[in-house]
PDB file of N, CA and C in Angstrom:
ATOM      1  N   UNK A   1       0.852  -1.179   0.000  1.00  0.00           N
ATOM      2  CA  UNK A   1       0.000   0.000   0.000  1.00  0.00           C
ATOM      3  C   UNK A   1       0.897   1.240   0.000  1.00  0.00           C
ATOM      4  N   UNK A   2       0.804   1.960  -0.933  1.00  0.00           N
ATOM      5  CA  UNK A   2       1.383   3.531  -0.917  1.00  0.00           C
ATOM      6  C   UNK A   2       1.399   4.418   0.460  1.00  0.00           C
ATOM      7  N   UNK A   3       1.960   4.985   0.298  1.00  0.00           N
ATOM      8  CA  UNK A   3       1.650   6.308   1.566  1.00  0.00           C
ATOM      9  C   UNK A   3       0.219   6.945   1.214  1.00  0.00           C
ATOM     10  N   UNK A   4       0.162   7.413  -0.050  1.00  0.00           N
ATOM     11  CA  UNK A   4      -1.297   8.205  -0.340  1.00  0.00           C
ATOM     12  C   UNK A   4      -2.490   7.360   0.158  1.00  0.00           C
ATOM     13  N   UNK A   5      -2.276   5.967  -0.399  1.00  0.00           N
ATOM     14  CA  UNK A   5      -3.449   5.146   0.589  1.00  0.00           C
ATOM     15  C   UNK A   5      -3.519   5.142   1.880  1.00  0.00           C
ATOM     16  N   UNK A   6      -2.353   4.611   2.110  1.00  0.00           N
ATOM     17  CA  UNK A   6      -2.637   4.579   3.579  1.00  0.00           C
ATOM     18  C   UNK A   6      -3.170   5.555   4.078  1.00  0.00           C
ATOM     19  N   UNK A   7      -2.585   6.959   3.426  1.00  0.00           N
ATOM     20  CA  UNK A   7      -3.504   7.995   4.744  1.00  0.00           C
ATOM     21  C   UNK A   7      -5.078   8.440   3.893  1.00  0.00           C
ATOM     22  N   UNK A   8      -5.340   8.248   2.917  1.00  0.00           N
ATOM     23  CA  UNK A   8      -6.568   8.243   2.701  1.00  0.00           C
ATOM     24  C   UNK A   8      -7.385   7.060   3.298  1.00  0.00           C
ATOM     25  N   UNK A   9      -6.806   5.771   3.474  1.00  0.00           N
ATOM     26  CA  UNK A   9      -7.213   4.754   4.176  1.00  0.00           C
ATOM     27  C   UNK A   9      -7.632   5.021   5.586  1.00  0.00           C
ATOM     28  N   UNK A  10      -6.485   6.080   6.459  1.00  0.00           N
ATOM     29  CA  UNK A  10      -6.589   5.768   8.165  1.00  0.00           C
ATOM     30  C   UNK A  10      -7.690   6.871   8.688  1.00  0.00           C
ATOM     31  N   UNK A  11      -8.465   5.878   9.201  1.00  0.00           N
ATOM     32  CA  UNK A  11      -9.625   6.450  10.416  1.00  0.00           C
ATOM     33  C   UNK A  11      -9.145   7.514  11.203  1.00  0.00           C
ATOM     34  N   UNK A  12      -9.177   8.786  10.836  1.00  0.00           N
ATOM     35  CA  UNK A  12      -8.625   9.729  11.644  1.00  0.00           C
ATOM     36  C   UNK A  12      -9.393  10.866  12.102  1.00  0.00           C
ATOM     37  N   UNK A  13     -10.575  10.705  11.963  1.00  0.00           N
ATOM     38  CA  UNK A  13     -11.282  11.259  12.689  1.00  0.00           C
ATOM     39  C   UNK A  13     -11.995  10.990  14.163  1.00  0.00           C
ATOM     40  N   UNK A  14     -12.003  11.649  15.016  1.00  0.00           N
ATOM     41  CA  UNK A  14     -12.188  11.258  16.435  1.00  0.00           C
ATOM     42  C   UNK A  14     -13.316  11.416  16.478  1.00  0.00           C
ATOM     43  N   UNK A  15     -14.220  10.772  17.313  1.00  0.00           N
ATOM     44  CA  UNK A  15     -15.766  10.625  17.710  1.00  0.00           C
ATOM     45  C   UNK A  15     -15.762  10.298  19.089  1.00  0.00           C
ATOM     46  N   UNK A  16     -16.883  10.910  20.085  1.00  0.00           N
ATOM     47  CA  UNK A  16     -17.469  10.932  21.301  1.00  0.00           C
ATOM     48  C   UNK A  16     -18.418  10.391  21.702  1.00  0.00           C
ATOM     49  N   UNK A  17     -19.210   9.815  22.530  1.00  0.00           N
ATOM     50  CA  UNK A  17     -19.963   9.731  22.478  1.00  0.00           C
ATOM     51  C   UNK A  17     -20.912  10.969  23.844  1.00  0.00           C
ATOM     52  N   UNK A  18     -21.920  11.617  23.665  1.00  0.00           N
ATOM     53  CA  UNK A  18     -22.487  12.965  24.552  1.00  0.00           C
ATOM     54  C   UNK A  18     -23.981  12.531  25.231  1.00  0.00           C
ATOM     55  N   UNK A  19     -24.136  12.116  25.739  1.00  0.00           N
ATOM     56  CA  UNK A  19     -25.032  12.692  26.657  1.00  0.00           C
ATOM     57  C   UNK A  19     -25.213  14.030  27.139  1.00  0.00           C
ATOM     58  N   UNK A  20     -26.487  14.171  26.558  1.00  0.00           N
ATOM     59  CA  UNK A  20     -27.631  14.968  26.186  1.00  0.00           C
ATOM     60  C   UNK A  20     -28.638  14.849  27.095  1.00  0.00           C
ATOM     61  N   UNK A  21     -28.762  15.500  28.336  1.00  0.00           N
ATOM     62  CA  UNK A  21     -29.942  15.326  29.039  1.00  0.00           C
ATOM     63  C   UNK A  21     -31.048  16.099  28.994  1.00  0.00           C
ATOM     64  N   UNK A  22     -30.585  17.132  28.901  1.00  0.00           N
ATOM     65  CA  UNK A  22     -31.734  18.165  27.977  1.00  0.00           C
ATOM     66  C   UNK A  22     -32.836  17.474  27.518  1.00  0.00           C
ATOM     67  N   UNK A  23     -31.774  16.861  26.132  1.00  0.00           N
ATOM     68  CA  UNK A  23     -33.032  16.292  25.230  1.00  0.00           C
ATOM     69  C   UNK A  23     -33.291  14.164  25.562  1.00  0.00           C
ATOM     70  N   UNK A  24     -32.917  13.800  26.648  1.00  0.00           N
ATOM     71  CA  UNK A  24     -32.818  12.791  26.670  1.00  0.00           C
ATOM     72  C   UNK A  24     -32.158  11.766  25.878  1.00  0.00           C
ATOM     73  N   UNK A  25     -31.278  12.162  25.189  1.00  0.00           N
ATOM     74  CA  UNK A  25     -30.526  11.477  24.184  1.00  0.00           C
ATOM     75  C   UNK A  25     -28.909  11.188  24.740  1.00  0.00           C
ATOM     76  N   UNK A  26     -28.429  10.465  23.857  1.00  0.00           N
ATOM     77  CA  UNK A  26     -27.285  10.322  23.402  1.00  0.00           C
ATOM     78  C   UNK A  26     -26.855  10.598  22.182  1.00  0.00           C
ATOM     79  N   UNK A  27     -25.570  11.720  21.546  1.00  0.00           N
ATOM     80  CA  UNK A  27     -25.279  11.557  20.855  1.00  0.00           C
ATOM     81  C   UNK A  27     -23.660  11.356  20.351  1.00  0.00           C
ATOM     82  N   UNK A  28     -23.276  10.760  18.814  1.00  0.00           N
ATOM     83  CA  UNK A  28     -22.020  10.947  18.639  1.00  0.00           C
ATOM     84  C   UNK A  28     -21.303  11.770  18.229  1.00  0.00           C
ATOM     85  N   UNK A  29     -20.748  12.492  18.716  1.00  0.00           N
ATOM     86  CA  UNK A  29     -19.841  13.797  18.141  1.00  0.00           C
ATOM     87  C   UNK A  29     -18.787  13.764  17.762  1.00  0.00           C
ATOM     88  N   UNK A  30     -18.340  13.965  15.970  1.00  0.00           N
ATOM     89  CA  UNK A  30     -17.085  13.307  15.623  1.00  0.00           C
ATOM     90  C   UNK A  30     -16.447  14.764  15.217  1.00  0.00           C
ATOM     91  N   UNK A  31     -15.545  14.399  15.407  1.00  0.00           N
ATOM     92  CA  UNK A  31     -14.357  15.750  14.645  1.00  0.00           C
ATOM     93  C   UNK A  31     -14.686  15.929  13.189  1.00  0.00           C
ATOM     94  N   UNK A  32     -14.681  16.887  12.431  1.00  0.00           N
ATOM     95  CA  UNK A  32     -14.585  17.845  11.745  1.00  0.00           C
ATOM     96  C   UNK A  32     -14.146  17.261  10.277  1.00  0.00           C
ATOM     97  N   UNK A  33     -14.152  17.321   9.178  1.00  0.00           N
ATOM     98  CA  UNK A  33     -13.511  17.282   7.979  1.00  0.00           C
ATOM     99  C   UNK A  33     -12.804  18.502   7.881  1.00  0.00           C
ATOM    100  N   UNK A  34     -12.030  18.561   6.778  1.00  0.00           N
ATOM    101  CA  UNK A  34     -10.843  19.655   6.397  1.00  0.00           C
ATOM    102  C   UNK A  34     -12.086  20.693   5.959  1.00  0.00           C
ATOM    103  N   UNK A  35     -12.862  19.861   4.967  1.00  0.00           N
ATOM    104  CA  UNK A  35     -13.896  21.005   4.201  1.00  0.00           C
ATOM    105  C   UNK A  35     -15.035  21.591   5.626  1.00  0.00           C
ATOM    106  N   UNK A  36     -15.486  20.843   6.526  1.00  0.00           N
ATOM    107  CA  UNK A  36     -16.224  21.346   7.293  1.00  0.00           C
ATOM    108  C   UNK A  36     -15.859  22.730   7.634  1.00  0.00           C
ATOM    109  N   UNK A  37     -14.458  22.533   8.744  1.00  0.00           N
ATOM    110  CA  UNK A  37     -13.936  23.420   9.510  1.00  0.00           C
ATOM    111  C   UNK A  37     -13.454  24.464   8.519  1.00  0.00           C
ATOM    112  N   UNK A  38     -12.601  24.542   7.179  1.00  0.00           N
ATOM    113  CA  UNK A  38     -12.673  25.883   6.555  1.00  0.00           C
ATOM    114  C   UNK A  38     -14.142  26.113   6.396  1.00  0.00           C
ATOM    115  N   UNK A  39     -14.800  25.611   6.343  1.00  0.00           N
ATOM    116  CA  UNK A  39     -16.515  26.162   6.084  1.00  0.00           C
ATOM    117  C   UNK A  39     -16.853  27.111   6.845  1.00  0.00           C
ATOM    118  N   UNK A  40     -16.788  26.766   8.112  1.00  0.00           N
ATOM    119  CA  UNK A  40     -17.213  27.284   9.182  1.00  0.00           C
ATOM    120  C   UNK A  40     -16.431  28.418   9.635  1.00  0.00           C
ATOM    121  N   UNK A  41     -14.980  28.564   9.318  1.00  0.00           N
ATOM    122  CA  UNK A  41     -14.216  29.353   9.693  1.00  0.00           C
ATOM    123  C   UNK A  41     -14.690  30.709   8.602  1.00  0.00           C
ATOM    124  N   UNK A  42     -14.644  30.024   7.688  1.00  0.00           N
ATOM    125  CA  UNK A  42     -15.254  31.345   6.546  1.00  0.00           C
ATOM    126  C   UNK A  42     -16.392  31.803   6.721  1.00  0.00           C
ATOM    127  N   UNK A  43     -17.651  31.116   7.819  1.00  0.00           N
ATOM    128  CA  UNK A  43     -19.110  31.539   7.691  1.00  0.00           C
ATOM    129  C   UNK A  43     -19.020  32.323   8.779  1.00  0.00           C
ATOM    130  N   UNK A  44     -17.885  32.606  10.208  1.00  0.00           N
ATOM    131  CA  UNK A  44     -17.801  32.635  11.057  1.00  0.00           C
ATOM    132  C   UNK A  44     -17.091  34.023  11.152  1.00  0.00           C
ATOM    133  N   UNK A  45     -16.211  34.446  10.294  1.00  0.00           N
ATOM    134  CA  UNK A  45     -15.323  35.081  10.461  1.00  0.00           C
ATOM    135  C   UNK A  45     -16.048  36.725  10.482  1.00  0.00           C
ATOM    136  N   UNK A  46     -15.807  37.721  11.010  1.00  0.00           N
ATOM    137  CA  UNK A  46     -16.593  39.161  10.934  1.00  0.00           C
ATOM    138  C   UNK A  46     -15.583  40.203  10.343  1.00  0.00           C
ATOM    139  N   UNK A  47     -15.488  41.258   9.803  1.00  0.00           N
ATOM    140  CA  UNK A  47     -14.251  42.102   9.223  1.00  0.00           C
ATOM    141  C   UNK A  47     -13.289  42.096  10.474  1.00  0.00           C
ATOM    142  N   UNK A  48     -13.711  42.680  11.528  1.00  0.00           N
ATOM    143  CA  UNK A  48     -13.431  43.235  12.843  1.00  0.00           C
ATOM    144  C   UNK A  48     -12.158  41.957  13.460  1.00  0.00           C
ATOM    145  N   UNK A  49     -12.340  41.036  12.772  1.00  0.00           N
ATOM    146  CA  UNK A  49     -11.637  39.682  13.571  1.00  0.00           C
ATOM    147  C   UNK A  49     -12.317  38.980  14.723  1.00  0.00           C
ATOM    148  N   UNK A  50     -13.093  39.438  14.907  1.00  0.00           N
ATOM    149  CA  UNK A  50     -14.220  38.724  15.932  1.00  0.00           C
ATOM    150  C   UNK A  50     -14.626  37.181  15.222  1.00  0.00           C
ATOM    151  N   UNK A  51     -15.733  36.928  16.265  1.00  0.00           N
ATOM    152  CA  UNK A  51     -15.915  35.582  15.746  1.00  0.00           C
ATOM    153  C   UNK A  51     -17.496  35.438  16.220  1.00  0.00           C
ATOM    154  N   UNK A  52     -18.785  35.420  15.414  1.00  0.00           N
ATOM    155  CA  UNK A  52     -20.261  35.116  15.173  1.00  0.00           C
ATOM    156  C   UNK A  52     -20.439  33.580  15.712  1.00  0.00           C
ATOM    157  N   UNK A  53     -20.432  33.890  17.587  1.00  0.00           N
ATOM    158  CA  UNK A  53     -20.721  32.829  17.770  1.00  0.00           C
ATOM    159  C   UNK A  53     -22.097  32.407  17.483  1.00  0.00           C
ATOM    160  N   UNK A  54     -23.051  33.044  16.954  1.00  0.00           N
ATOM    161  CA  UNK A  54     -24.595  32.842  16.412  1.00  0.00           C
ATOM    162  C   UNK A  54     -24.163  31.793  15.436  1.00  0.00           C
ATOM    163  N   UNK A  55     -23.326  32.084  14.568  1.00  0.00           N
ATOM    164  CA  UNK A  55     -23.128  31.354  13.732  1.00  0.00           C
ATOM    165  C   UNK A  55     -21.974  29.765  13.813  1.00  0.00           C
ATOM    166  N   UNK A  56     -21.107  30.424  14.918  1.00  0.00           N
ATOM    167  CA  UNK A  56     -20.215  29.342  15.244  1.00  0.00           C
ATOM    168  C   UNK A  56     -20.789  27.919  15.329  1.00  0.00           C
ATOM    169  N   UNK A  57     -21.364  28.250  16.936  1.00  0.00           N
ATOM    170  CA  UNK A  57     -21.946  27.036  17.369  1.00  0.00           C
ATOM    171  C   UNK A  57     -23.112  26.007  16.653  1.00  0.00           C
ATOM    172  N   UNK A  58     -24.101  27.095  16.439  1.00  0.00           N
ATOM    173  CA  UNK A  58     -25.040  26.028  15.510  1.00  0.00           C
ATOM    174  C   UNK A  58     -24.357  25.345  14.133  1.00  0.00           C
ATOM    175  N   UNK A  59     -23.531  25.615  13.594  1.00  0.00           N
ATOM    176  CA  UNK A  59     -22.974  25.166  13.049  1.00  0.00           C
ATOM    177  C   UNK A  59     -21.605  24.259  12.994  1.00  0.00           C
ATOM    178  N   UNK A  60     -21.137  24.067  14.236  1.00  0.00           N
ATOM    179  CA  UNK A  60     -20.573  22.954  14.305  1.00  0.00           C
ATOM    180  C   UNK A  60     -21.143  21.822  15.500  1.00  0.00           C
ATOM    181  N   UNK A  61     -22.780  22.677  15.763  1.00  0.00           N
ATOM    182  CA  UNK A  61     -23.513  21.058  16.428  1.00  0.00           C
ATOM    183  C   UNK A  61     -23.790  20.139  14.706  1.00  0.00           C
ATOM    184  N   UNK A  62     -23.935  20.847  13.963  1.00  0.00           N
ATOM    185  CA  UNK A  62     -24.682  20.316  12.583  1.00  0.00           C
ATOM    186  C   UNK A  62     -23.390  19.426  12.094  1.00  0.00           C
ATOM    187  N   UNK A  63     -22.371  20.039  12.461  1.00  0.00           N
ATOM    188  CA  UNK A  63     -21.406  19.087  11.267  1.00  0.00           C
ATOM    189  C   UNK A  63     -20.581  18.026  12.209  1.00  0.00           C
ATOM    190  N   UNK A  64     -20.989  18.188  13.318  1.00  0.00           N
ATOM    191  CA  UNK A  64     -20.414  16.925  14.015  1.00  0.00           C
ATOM    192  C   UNK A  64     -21.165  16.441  15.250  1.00  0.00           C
ATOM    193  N   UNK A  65     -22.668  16.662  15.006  1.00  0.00           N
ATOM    194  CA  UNK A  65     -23.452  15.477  15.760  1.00  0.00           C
ATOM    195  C   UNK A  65     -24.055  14.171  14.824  1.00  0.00           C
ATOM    196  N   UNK A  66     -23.418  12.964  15.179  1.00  0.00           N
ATOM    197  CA  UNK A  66     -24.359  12.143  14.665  1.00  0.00           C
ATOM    198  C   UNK A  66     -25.251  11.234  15.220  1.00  0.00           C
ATOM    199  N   UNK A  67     -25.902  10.431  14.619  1.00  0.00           N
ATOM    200  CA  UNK A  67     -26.903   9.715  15.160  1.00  0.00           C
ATOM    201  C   UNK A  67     -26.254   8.019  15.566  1.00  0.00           C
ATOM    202  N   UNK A  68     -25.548   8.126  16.667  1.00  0.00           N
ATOM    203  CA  UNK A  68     -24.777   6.800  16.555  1.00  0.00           C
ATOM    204  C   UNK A  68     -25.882   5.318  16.351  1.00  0.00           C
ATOM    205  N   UNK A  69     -26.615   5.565  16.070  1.00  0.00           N
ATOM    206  CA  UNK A  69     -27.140   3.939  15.487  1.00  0.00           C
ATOM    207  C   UNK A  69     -27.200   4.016  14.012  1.00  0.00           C
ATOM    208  N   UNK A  70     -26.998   5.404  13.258  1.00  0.00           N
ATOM    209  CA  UNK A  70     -27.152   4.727  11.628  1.00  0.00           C
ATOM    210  C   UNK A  70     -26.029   5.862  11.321  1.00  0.00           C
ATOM    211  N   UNK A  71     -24.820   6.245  12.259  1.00  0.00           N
ATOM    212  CA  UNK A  71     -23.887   7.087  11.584  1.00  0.00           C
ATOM    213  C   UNK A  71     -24.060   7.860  10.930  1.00  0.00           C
ATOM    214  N   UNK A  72     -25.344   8.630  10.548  1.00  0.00           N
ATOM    215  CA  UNK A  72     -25.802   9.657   9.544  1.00  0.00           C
ATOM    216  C   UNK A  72     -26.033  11.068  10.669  1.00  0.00           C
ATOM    217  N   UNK A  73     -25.465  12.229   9.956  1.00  0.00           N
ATOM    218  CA  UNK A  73     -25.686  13.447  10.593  1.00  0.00           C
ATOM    219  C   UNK A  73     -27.088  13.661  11.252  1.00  0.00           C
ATOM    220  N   UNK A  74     -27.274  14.257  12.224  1.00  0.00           N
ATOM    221  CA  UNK A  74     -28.809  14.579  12.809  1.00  0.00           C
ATOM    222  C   UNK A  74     -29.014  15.556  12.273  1.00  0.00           C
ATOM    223  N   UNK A  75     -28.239  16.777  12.027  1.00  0.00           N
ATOM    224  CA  UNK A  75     -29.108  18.025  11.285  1.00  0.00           C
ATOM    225  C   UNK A  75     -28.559  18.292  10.210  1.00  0.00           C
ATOM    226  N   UNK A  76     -28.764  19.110   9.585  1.00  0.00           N
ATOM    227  CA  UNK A  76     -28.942  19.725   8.257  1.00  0.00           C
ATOM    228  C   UNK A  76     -28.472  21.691   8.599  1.00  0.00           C
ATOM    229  N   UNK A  77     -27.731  21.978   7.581  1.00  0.00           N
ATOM    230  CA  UNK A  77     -27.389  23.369   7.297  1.00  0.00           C
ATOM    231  C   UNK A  77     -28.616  24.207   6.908  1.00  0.00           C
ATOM    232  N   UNK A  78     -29.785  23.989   6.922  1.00  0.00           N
ATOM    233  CA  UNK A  78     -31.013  24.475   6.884  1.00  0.00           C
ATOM    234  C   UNK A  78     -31.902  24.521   8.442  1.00  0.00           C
ATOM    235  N   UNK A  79     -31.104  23.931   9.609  1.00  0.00           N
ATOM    236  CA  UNK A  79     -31.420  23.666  11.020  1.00  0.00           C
ATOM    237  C   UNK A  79     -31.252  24.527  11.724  1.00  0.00           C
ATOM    238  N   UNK A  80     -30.336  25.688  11.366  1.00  0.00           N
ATOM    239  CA  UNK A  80     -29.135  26.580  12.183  1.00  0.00           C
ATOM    240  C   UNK A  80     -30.352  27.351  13.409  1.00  0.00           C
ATOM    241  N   UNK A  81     -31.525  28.016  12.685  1.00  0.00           N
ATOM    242  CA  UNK A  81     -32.309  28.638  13.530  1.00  0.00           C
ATOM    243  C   UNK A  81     -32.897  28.104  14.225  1.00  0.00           C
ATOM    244  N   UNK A  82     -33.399  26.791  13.641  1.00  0.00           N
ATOM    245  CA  UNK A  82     -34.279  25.941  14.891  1.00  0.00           C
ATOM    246  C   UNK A  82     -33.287  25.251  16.132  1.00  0.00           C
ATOM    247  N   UNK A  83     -32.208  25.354  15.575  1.00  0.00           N
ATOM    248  CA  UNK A  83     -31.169  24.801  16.515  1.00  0.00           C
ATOM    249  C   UNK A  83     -30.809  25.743  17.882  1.00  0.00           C
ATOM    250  N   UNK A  84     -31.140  26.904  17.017  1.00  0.00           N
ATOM    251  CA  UNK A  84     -30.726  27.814  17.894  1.00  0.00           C
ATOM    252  C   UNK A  84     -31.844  28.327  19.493  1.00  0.00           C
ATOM    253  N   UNK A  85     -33.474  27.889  18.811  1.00  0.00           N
ATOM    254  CA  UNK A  85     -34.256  28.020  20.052  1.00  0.00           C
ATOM    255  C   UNK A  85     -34.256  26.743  20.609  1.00  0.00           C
ATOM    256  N   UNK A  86     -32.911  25.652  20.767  1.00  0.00           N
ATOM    257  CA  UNK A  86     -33.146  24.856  21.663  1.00  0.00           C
ATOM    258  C   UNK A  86     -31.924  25.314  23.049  1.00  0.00           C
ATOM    259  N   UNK A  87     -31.830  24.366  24.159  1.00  0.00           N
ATOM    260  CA  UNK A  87     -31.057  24.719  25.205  1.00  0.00           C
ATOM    261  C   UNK A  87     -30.066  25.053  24.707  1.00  0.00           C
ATOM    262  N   UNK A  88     -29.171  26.325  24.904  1.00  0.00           N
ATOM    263  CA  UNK A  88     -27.958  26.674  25.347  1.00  0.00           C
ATOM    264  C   UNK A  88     -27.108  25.919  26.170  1.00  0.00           C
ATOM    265  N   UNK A  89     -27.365  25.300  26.960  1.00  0.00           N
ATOM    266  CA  UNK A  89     -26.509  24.006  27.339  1.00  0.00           C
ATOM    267  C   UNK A  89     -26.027  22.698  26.734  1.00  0.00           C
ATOM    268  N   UNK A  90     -27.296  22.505  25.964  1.00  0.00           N
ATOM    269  CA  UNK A  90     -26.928  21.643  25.212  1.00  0.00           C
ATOM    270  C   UNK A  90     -26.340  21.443  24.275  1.00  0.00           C
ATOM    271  N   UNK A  91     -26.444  23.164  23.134  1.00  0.00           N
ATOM    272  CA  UNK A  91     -25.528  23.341  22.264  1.00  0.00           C
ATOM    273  C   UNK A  91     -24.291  23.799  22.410  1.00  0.00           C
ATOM    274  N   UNK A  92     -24.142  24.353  23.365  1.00  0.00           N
ATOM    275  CA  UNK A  92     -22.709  24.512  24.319  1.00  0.00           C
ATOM    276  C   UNK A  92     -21.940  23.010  24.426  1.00  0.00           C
ATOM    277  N   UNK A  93     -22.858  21.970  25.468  1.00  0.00           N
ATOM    278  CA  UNK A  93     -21.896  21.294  25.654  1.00  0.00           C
ATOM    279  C   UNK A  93     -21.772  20.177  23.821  1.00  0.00           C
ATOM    280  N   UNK A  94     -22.318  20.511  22.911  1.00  0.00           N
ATOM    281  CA  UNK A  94     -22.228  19.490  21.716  1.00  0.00           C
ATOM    282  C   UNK A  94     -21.277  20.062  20.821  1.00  0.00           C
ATOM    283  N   UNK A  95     -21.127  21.743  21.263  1.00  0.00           N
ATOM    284  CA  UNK A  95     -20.432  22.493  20.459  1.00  0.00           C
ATOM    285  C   UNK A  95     -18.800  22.553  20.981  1.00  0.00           C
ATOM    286  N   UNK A  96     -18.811  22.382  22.032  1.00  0.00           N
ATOM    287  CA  UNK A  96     -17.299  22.511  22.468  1.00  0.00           C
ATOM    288  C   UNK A  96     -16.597  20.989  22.788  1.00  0.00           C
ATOM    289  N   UNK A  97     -17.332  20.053  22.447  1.00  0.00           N
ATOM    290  CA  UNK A  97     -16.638  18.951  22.089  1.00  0.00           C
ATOM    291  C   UNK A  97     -16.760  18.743  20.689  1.00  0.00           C
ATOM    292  N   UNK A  98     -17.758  19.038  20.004  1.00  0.00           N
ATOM    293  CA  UNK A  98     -17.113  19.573  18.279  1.00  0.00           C
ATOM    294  C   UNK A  98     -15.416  19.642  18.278  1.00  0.00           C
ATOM    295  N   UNK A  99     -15.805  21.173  19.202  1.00  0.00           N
ATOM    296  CA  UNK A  99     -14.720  22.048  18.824  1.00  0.00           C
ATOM    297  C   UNK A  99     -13.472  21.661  19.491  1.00  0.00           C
ATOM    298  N   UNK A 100     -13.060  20.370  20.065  1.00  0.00           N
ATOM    299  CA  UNK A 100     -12.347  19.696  20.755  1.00  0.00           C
ATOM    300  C   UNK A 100     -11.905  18.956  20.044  1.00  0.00           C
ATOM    301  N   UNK A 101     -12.775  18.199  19.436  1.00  0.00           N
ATOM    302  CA  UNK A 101     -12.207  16.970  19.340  1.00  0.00           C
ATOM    303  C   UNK A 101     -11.602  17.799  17.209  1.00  0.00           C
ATOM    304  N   UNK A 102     -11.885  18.437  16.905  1.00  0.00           N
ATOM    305  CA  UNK A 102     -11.554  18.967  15.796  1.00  0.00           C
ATOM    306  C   UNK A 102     -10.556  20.099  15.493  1.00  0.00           C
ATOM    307  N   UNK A 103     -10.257  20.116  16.936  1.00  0.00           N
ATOM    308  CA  UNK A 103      -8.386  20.995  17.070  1.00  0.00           C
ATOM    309  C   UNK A 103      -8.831  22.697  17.086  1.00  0.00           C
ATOM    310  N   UNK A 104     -10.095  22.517  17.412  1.00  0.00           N
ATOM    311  CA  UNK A 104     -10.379  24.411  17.517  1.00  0.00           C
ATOM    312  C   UNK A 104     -10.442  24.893  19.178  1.00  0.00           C
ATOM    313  N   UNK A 105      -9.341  24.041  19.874  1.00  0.00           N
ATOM    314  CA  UNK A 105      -9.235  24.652  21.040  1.00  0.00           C
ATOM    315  C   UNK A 105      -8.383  26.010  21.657  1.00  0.00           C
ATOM    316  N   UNK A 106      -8.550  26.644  22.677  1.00  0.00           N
ATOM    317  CA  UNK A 106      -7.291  27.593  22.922  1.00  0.00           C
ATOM    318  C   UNK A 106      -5.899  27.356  22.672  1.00  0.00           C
ATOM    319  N   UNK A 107      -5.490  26.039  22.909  1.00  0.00           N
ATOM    320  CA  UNK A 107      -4.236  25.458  23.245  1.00  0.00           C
ATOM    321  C   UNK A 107      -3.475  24.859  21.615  1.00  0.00           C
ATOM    322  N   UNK A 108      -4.305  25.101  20.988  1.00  0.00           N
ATOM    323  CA  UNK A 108      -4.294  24.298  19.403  1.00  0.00           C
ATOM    324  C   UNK A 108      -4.069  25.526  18.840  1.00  0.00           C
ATOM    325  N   UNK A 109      -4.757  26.767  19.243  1.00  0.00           N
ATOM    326  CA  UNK A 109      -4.576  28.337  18.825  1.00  0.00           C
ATOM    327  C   UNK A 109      -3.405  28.557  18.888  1.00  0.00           C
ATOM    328  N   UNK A 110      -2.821  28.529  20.496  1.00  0.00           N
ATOM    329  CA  UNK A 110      -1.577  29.027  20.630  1.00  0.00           C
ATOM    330  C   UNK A 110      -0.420  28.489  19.853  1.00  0.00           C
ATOM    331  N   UNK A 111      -0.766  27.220  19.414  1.00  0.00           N
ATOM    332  CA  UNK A 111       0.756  26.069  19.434  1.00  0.00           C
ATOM    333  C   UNK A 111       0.673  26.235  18.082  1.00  0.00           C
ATOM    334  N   UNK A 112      -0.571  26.836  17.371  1.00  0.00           N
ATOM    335  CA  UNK A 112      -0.330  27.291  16.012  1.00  0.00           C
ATOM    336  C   UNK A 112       0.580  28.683  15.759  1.00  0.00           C
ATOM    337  N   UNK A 113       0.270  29.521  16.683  1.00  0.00           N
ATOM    338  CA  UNK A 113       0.886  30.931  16.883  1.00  0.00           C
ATOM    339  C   UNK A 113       2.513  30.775  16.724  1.00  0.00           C
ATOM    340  N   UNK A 114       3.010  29.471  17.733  1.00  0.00           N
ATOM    341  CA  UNK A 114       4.166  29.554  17.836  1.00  0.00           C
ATOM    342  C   UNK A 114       4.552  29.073  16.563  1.00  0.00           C
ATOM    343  N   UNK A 115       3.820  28.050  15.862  1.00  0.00           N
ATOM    344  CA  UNK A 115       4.497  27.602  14.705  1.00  0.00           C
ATOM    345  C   UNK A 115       4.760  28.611  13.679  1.00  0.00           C
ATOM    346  N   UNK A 116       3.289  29.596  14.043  1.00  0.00           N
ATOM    347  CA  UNK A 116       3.287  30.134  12.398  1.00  0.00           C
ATOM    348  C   UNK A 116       3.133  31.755  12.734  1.00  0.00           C
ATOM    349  N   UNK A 117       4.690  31.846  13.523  1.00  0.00           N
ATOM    350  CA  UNK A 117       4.235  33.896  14.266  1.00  0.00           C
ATOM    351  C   UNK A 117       4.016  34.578  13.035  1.00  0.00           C
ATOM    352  N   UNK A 118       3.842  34.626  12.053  1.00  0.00           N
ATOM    353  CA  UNK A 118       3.935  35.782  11.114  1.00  0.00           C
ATOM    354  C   UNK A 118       2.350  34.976  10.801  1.00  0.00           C
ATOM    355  N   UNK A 119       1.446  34.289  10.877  1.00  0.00           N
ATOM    356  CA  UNK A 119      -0.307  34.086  10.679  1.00  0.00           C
ATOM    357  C   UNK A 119      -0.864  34.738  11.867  1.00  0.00           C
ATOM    358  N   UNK A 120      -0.516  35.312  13.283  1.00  0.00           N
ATOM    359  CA  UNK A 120      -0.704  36.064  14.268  1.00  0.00           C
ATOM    360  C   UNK A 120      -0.460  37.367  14.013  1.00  0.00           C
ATOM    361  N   UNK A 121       0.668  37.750  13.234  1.00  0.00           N
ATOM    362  CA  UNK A 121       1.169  39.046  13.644  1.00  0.00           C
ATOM    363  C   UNK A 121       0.227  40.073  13.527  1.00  0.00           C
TER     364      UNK A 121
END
């Protein structure tokens, strides 16, 4: 097997499993694709350098909750508003293990900074 296979081959995306008491559920929360997370970074971004958490969060409960009995996404990019009048806790806690397990933490920020001081400056 090539190198190109192999890493198109290896399972490298991380998944959770969340309890959801809110909504009485369980769900699986997997890390991110390459295309997700630039998605989101581009839907997210404001001139100012700020960051639309309106837009953040509902949108990375959508791209990394799934339905662990048939592995298929639970919502849809057409969900964002209805997502949004549900608990704040719940999309909090679905959103920051998203954002965990898909390298968008503080500590993933910084250790990028050091790599890449002139993408900070």
């Amino acid at each position: 097997m090539s190198l190109r296979e192999k890493i198109f081959s290896a399972k490298d995306i991380p998944s959770e499993m969340v309890e959801v008491p809110e909504w009485g559920i369980s769900v699986e929360v997997r890390g991110m694709s390459g295309a997700d997370r630039t998605r989101i970074l581009e839907l997210a971004g404001l001139v100012d350098g700020s960051v639309n958490l309106q837009v953040v969060y509902p949108e990375i409960v959508i791209a990394t909750a799934h339905d662990p009995e048939t592995g298929e996404k639970v919502f849809e990019y057409g969900d964002r508003d209805a997502l949004m009048s549900k608990s704040a806790v719940a999309i909090d806690r679905l959103a920051m293990i998203g954002m965990k397990l898909s390298g968008f933490t503080e500590e993933s920020q910084v250790n990028a900074g050091k790599q890449f001081p002139q993408a900070t400056e």
